[in-house]
PDB file of N, CA and C in Angstrom:
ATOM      1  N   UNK A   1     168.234  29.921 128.779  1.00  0.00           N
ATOM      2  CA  UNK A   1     167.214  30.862 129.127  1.00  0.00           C
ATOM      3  C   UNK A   1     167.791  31.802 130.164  1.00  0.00           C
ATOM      4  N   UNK A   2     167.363  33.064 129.977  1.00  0.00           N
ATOM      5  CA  UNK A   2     167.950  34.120 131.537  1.00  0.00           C
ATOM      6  C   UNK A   2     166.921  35.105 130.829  1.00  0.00           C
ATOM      7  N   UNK A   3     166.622  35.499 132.561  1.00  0.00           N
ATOM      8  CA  UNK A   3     165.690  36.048 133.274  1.00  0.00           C
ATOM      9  C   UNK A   3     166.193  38.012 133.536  1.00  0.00           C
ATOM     10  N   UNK A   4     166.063  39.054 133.066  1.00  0.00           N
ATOM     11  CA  UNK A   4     166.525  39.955 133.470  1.00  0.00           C
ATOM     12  C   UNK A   4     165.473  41.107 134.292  1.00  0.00           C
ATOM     13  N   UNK A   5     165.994  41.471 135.158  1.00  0.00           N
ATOM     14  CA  UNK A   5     165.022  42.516 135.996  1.00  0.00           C
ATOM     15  C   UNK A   5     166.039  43.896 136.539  1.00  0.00           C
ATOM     16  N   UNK A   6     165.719  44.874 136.817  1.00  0.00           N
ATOM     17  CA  UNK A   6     166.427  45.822 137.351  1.00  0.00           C
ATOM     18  C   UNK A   6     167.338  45.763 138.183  1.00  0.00           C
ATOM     19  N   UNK A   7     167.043  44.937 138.799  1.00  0.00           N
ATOM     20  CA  UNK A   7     168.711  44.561 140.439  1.00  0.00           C
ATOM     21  C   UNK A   7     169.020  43.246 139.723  1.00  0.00           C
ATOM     22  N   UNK A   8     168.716  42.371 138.915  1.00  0.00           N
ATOM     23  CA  UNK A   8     169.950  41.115 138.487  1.00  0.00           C
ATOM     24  C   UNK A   8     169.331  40.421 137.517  1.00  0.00           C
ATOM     25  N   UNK A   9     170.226  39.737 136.833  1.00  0.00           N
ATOM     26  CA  UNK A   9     169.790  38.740 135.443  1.00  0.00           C
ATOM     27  C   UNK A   9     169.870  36.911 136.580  1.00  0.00           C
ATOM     28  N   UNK A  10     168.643  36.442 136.266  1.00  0.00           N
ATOM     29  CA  UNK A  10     168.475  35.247 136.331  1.00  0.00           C
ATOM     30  C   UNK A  10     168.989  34.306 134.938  1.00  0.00           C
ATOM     31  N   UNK A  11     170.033  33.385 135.334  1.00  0.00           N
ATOM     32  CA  UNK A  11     170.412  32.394 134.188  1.00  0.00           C
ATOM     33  C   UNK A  11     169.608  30.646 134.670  1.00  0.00           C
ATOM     34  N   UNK A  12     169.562  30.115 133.780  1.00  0.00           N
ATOM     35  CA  UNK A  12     169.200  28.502 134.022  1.00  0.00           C
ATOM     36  C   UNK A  12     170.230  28.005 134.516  1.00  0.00           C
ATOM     37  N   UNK A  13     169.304  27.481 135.873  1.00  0.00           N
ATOM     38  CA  UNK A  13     170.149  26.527 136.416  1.00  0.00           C
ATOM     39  C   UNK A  13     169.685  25.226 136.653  1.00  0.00           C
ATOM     40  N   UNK A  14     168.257  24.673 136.168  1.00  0.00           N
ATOM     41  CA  UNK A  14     168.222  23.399 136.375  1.00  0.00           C
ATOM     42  C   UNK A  14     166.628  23.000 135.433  1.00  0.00           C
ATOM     43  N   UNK A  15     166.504  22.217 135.607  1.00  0.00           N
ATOM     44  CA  UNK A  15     165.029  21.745 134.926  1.00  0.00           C
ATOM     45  C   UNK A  15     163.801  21.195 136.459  1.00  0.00           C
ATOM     46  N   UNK A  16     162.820  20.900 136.077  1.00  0.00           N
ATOM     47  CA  UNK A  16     162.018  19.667 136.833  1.00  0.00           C
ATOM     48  C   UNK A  16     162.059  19.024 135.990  1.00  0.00           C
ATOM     49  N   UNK A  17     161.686  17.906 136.676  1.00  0.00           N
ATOM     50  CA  UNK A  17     160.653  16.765 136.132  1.00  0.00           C
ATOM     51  C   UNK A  17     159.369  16.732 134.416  1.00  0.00           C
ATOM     52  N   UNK A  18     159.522  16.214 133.798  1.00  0.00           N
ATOM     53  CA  UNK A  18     158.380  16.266 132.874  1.00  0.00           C
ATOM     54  C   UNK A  18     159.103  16.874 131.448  1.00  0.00           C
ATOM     55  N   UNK A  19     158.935  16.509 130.479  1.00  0.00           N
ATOM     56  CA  UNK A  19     159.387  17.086 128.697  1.00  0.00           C
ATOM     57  C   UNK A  19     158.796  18.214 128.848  1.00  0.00           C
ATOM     58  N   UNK A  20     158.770  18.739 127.940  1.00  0.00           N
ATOM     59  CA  UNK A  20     158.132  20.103 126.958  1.00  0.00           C
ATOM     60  C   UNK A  20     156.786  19.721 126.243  1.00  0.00           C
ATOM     61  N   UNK A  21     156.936  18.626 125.302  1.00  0.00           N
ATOM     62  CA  UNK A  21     155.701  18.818 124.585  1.00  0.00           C
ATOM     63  C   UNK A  21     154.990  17.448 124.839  1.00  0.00           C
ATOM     64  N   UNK A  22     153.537  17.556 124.715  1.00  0.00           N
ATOM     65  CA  UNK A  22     152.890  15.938 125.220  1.00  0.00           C
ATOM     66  C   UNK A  22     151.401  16.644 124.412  1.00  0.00           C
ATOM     67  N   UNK A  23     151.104  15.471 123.688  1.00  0.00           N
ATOM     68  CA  UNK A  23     149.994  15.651 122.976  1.00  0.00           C
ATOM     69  C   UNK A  23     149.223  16.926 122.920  1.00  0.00           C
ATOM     70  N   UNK A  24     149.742  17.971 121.683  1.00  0.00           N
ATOM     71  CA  UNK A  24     149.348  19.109 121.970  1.00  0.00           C
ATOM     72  C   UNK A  24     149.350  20.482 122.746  1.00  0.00           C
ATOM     73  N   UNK A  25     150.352  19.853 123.877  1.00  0.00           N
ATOM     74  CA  UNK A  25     150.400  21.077 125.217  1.00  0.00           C
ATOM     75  C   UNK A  25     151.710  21.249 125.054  1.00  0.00           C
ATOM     76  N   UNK A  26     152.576  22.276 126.010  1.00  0.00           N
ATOM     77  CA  UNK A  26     153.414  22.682 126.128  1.00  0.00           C
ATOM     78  C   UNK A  26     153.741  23.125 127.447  1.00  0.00           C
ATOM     79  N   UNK A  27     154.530  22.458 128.211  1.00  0.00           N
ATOM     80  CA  UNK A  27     154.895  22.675 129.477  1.00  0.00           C
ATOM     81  C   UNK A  27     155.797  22.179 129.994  1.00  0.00           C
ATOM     82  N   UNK A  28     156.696  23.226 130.838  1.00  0.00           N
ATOM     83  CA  UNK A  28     157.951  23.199 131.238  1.00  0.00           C
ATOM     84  C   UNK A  28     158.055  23.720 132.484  1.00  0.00           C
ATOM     85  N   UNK A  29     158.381  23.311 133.325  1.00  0.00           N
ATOM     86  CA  UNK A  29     159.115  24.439 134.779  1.00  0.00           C
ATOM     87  C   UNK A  29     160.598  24.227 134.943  1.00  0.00           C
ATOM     88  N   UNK A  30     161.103  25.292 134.761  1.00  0.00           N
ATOM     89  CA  UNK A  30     162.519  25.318 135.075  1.00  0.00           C
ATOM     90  C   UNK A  30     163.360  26.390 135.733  1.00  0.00           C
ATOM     91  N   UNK A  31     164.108  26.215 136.883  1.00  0.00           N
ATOM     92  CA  UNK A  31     164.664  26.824 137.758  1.00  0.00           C
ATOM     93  C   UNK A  31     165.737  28.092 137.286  1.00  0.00           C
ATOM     94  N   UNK A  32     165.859  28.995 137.175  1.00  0.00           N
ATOM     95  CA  UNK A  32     166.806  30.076 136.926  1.00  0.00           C
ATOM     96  C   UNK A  32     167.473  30.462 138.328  1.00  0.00           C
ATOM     97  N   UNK A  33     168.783  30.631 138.373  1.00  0.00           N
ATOM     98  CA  UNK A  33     169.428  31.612 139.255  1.00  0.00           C
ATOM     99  C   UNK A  33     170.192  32.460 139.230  1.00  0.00           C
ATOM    100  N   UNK A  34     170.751  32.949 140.273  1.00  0.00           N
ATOM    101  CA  UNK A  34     170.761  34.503 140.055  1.00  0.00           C
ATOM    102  C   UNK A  34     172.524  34.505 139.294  1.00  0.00           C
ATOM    103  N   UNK A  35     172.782  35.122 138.289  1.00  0.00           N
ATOM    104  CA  UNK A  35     173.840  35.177 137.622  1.00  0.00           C
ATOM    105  C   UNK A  35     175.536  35.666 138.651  1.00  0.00           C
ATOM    106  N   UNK A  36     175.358  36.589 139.828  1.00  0.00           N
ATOM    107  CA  UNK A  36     176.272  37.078 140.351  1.00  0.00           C
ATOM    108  C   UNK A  36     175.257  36.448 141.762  1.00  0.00           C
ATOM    109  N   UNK A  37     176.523  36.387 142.887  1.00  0.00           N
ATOM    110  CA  UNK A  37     176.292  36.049 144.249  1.00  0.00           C
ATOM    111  C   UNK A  37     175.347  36.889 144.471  1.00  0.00           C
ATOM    112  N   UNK A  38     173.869  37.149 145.000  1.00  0.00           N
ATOM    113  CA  UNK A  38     173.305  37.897 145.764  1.00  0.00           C
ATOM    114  C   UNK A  38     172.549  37.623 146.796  1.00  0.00           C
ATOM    115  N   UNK A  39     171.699  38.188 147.555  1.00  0.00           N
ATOM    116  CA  UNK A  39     170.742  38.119 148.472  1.00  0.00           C
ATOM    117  C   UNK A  39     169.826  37.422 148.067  1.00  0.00           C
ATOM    118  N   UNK A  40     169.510  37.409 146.270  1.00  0.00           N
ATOM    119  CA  UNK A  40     168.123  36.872 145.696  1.00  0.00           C
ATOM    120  C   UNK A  40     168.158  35.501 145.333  1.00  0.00           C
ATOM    121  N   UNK A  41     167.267  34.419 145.675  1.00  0.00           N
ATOM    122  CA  UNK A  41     167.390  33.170 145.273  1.00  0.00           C
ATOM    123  C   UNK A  41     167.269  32.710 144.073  1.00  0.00           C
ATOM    124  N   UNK A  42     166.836  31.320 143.768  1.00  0.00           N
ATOM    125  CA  UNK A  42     166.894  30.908 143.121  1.00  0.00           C
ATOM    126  C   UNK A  42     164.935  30.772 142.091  1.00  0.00           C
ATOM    127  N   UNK A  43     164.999  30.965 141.561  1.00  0.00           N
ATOM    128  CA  UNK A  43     163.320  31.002 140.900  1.00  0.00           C
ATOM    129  C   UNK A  43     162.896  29.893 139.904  1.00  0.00           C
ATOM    130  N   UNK A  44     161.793  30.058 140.068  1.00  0.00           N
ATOM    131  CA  UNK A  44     160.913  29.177 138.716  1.00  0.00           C
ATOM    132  C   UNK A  44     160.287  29.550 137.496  1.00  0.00           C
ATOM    133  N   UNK A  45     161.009  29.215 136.516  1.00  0.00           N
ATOM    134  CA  UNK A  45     160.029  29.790 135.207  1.00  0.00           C
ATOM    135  C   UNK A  45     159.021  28.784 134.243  1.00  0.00           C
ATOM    136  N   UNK A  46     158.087  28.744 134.146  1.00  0.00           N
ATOM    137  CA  UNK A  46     156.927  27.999 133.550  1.00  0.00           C
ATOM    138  C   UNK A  46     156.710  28.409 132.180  1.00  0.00           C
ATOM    139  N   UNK A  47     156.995  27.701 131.266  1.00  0.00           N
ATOM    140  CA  UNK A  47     156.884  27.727 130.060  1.00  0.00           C
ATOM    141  C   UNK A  47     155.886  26.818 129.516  1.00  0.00           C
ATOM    142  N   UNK A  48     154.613  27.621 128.750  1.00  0.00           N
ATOM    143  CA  UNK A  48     153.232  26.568 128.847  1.00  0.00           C
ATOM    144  C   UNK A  48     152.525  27.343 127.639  1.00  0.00           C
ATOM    145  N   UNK A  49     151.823  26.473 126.858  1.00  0.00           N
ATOM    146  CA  UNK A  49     150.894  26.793 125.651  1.00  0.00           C
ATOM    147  C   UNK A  49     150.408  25.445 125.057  1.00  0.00           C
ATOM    148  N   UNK A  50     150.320  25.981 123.647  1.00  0.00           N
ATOM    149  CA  UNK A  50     150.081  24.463 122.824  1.00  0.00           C
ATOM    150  C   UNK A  50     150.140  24.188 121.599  1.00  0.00           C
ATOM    151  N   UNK A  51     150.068  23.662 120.744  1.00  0.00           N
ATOM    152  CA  UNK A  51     150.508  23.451 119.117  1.00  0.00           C
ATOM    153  C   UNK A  51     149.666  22.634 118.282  1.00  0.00           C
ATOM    154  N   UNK A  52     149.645  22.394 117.243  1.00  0.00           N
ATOM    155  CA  UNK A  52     148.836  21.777 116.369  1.00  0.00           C
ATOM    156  C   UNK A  52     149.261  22.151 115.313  1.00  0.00           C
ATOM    157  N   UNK A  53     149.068  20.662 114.676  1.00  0.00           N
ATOM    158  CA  UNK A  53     149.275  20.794 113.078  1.00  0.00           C
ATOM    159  C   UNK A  53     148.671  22.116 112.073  1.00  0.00           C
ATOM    160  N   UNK A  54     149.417  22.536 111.320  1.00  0.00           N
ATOM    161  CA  UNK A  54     149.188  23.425 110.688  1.00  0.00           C
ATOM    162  C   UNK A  54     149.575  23.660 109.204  1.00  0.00           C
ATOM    163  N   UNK A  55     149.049  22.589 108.413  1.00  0.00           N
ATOM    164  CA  UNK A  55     149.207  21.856 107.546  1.00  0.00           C
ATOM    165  C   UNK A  55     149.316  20.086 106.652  1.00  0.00           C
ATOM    166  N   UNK A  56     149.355  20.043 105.711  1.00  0.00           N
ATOM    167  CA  UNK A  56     149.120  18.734 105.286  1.00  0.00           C
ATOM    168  C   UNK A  56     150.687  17.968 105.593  1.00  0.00           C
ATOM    169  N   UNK A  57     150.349  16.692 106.244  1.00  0.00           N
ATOM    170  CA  UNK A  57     152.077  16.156 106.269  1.00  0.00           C
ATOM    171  C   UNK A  57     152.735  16.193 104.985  1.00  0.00           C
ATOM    172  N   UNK A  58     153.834  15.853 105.230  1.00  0.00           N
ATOM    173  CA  UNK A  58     155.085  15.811 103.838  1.00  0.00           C
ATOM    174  C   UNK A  58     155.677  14.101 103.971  1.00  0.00           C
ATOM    175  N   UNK A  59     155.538  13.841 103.282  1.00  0.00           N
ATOM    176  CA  UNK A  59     156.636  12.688 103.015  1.00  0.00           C
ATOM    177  C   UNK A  59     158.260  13.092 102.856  1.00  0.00           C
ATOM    178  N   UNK A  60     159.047  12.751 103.434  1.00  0.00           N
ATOM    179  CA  UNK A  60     160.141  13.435 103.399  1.00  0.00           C
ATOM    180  C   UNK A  60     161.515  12.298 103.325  1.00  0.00           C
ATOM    181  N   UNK A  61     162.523  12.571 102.257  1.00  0.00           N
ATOM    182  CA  UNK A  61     163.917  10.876 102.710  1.00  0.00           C
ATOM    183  C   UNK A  61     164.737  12.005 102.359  1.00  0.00           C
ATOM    184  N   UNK A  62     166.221  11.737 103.055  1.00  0.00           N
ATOM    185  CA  UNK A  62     167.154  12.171 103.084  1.00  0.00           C
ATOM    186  C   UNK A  62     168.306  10.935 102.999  1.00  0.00           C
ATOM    187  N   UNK A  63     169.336  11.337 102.393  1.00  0.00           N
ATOM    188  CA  UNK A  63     170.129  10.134 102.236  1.00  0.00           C
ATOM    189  C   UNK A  63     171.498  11.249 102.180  1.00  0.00           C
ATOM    190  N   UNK A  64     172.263  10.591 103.785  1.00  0.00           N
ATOM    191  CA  UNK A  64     173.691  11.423 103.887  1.00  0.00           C
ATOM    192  C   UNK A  64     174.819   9.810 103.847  1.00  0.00           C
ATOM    193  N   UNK A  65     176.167  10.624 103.412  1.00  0.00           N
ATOM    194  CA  UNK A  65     177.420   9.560 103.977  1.00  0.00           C
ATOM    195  C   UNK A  65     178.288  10.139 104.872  1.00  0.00           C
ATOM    196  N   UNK A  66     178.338   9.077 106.054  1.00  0.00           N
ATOM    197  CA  UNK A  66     178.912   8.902 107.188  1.00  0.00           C
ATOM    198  C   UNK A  66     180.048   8.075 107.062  1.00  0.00           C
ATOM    199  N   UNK A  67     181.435   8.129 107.712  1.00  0.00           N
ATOM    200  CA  UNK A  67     182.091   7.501 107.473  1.00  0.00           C
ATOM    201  C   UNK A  67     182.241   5.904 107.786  1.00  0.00           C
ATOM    202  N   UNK A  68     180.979   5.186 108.171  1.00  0.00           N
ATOM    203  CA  UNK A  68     180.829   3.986 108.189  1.00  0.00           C
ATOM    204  C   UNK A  68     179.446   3.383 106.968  1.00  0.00           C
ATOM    205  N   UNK A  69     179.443   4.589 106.348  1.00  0.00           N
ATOM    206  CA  UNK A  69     178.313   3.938 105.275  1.00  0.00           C
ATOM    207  C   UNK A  69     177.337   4.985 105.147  1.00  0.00           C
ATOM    208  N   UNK A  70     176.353   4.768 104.385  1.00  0.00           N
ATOM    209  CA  UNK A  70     175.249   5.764 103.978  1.00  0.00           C
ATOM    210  C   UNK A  70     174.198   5.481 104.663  1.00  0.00           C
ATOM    211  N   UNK A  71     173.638   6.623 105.351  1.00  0.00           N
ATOM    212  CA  UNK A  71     172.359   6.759 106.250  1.00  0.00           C
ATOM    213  C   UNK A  71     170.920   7.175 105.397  1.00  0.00           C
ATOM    214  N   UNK A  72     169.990   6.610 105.749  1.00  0.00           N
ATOM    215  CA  UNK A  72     168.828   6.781 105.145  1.00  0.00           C
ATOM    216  C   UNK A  72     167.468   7.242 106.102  1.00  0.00           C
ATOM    217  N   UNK A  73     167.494   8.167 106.195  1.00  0.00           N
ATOM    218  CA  UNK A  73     165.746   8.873 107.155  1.00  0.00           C
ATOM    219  C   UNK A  73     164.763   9.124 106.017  1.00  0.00           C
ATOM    220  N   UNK A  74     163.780   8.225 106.422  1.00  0.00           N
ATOM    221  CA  UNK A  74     162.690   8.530 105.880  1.00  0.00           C
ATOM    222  C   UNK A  74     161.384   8.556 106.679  1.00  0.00           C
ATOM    223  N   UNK A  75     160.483   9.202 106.241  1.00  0.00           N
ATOM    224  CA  UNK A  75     158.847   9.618 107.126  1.00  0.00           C
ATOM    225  C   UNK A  75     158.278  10.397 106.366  1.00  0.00           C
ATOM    226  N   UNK A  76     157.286  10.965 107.848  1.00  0.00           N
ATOM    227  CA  UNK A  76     156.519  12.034 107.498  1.00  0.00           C
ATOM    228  C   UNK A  76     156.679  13.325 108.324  1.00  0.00           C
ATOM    229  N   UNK A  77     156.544  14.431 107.702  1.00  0.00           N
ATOM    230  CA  UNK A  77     156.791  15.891 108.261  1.00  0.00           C
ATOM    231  C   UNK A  77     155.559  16.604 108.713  1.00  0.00           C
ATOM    232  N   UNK A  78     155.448  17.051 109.584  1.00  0.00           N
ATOM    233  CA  UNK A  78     154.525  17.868 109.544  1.00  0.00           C
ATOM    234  C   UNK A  78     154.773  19.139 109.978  1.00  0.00           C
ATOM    235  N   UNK A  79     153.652  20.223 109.667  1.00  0.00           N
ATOM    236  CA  UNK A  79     154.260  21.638 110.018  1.00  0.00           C
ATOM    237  C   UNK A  79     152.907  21.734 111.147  1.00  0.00           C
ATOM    238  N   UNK A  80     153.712  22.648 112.315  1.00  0.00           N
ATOM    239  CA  UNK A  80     153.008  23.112 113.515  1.00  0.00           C
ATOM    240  C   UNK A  80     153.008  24.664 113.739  1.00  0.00           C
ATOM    241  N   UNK A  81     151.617  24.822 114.334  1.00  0.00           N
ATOM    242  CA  UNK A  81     151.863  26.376 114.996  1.00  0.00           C
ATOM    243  C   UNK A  81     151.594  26.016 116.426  1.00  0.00           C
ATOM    244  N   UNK A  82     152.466  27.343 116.993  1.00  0.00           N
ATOM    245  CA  UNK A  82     152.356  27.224 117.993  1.00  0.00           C
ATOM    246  C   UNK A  82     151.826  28.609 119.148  1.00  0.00           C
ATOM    247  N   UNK A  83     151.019  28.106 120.619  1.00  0.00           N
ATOM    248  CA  UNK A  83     151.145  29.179 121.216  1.00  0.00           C
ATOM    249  C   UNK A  83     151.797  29.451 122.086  1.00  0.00           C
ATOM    250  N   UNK A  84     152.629  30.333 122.909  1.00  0.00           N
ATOM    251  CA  UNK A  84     153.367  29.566 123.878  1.00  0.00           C
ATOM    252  C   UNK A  84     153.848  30.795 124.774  1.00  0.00           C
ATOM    253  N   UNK A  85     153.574  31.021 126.212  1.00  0.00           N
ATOM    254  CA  UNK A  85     153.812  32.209 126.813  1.00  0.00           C
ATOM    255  C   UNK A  85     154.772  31.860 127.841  1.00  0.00           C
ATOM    256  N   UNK A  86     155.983  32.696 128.625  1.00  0.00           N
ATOM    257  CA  UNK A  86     156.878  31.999 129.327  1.00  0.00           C
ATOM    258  C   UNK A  86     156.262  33.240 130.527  1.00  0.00           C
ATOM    259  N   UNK A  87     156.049  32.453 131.638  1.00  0.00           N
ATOM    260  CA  UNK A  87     155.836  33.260 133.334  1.00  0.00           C
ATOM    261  C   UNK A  87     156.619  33.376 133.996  1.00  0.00           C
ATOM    262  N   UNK A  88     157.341  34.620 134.320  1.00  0.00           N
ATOM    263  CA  UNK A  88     158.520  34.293 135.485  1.00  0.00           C
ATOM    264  C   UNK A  88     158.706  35.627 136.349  1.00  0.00           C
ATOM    265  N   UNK A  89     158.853  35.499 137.122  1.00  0.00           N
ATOM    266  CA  UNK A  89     158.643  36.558 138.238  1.00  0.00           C
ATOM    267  C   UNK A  89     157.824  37.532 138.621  1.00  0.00           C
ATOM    268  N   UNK A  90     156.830  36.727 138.310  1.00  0.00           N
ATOM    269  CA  UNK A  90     155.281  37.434 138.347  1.00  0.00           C
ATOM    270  C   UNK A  90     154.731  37.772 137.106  1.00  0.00           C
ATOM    271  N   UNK A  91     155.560  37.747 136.162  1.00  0.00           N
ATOM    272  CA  UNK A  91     155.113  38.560 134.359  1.00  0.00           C
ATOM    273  C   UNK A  91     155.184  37.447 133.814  1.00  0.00           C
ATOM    274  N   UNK A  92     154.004  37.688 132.539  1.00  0.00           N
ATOM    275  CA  UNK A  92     153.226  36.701 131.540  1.00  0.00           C
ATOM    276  C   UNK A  92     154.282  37.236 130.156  1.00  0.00           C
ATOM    277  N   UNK A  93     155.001  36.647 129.655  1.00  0.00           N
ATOM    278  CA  UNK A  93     155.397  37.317 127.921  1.00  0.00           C
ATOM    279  C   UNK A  93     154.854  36.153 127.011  1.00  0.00           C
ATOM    280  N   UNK A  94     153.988  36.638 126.163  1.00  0.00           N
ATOM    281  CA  UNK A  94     154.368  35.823 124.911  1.00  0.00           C
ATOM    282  C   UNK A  94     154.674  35.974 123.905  1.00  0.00           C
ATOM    283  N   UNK A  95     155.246  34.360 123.362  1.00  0.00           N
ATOM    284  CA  UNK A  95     156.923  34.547 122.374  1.00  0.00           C
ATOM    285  C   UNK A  95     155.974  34.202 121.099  1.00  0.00           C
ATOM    286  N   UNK A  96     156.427  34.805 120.492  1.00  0.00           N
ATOM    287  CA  UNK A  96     156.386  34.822 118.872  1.00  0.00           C
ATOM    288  C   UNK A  96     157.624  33.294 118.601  1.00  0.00           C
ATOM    289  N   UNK A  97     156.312  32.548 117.551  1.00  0.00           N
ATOM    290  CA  UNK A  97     156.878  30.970 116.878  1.00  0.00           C
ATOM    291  C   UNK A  97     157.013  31.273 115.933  1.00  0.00           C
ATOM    292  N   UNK A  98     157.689  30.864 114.980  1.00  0.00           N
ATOM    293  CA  UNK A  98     158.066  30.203 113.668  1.00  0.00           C
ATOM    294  C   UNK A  98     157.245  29.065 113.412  1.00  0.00           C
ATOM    295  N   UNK A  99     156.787  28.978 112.146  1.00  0.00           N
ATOM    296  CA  UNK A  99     156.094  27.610 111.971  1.00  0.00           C
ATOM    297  C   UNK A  99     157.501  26.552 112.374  1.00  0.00           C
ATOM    298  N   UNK A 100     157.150  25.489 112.769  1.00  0.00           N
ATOM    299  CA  UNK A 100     158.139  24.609 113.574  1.00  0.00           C
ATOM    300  C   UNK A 100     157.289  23.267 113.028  1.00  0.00           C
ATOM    301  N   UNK A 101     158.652  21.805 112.954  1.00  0.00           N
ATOM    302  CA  UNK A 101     158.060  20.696 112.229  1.00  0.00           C
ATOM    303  C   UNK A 101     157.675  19.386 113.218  1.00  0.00           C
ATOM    304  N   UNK A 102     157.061  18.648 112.884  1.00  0.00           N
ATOM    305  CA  UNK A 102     157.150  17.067 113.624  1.00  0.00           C
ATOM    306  C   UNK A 102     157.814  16.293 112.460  1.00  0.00           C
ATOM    307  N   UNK A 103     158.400  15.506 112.973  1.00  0.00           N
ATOM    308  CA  UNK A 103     158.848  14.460 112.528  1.00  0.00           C
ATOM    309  C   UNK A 103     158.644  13.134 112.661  1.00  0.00           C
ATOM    310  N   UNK A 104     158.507  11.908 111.949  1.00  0.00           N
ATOM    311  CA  UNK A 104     158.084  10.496 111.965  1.00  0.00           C
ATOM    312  C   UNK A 104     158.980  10.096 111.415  1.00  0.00           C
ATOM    313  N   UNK A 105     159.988   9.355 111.984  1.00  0.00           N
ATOM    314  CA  UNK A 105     160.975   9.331 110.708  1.00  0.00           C
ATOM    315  C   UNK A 105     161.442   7.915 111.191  1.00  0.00           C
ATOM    316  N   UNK A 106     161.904   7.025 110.159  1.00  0.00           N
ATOM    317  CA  UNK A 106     162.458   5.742 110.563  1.00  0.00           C
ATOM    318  C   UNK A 106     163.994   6.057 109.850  1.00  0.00           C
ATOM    319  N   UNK A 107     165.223   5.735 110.595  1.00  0.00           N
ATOM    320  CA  UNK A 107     166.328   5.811 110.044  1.00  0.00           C
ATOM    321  C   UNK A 107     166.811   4.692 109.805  1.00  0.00           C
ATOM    322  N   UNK A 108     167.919   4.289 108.955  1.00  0.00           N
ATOM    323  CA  UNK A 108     168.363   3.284 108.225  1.00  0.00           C
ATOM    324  C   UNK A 108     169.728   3.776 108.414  1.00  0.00           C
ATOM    325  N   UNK A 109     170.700   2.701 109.022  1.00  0.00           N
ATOM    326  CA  UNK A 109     171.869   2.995 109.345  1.00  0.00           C
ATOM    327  C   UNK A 109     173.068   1.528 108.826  1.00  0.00           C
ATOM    328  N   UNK A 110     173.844   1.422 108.344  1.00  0.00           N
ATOM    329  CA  UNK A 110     174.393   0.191 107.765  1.00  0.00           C
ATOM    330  C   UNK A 110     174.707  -0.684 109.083  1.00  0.00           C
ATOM    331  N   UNK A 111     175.107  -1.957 109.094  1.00  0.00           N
ATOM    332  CA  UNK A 111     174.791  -2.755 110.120  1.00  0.00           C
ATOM    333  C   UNK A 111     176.064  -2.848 111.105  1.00  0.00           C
ATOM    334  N   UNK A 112     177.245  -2.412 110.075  1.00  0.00           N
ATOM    335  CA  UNK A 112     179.033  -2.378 111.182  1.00  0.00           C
ATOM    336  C   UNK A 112     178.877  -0.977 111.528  1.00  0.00           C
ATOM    337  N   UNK A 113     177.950  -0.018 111.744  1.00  0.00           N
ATOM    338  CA  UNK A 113     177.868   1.141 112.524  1.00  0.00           C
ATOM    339  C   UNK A 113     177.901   1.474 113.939  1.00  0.00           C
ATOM    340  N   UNK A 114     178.126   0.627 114.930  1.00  0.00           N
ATOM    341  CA  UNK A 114     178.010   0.312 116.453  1.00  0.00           C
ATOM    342  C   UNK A 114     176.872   1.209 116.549  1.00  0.00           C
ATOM    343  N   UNK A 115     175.447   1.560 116.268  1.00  0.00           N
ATOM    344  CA  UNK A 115     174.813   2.531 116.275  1.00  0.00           C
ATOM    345  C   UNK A 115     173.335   1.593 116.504  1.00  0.00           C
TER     346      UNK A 115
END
């Protein structure tokens, strides 16, 4: 993530505490700083909205080979929309989503895989 304004570009430099997504919501705070040495510190950007299914699940299996044997994921898919606006240095933007998926998936991995 980086942050740009007229006197300097803010890059990521760290996270807090807490995931991204939790039943439905969307929230993040994470620290940006300033890309070149300056006078300006270090900031916070809050990334916050929410999502929901947006469609019927999928049953979904995939079957790849790995060089210790053949892997097997299987579940359920689901498709999400989302809303989701990022705040940072006083300004509100919001980002345009892609429908985006969940996943339920149980994997199957052969048993001499150290995995």
């Amino acid at each position: 993530m980086s942050v740009q304004t007229a006197q300097t570009e803010y890059l990521r430099g760290g996270e807090t505490d807490g995931g991204l997504f939790d039943n439905g919501t969307i929230s993040r705070r994470l620290v940006v700083v300033p890309r070149e040495e300056t006078a300006e510190s270090s900031r916070t950007v809050l990334i916050n909205g929410s999502y929901a299914a947006a469609g019927p699940r999928q049953w979904v299996r995939e079957v790849y080979d790995e060089p210790w044997g053949q892997v097997v994921s299987k579940g359920w898919k689901t498709p999400l929309s989302a809303v989701v606006a990022v705040n940072a240095l006083g300004q509100q933007v919001d980002l345009t989503c892609e429908t985006a998926f969940a996943y339920d998936l149980k994997v199957r991995r052969p048993a001499d895989s150290g995995s």
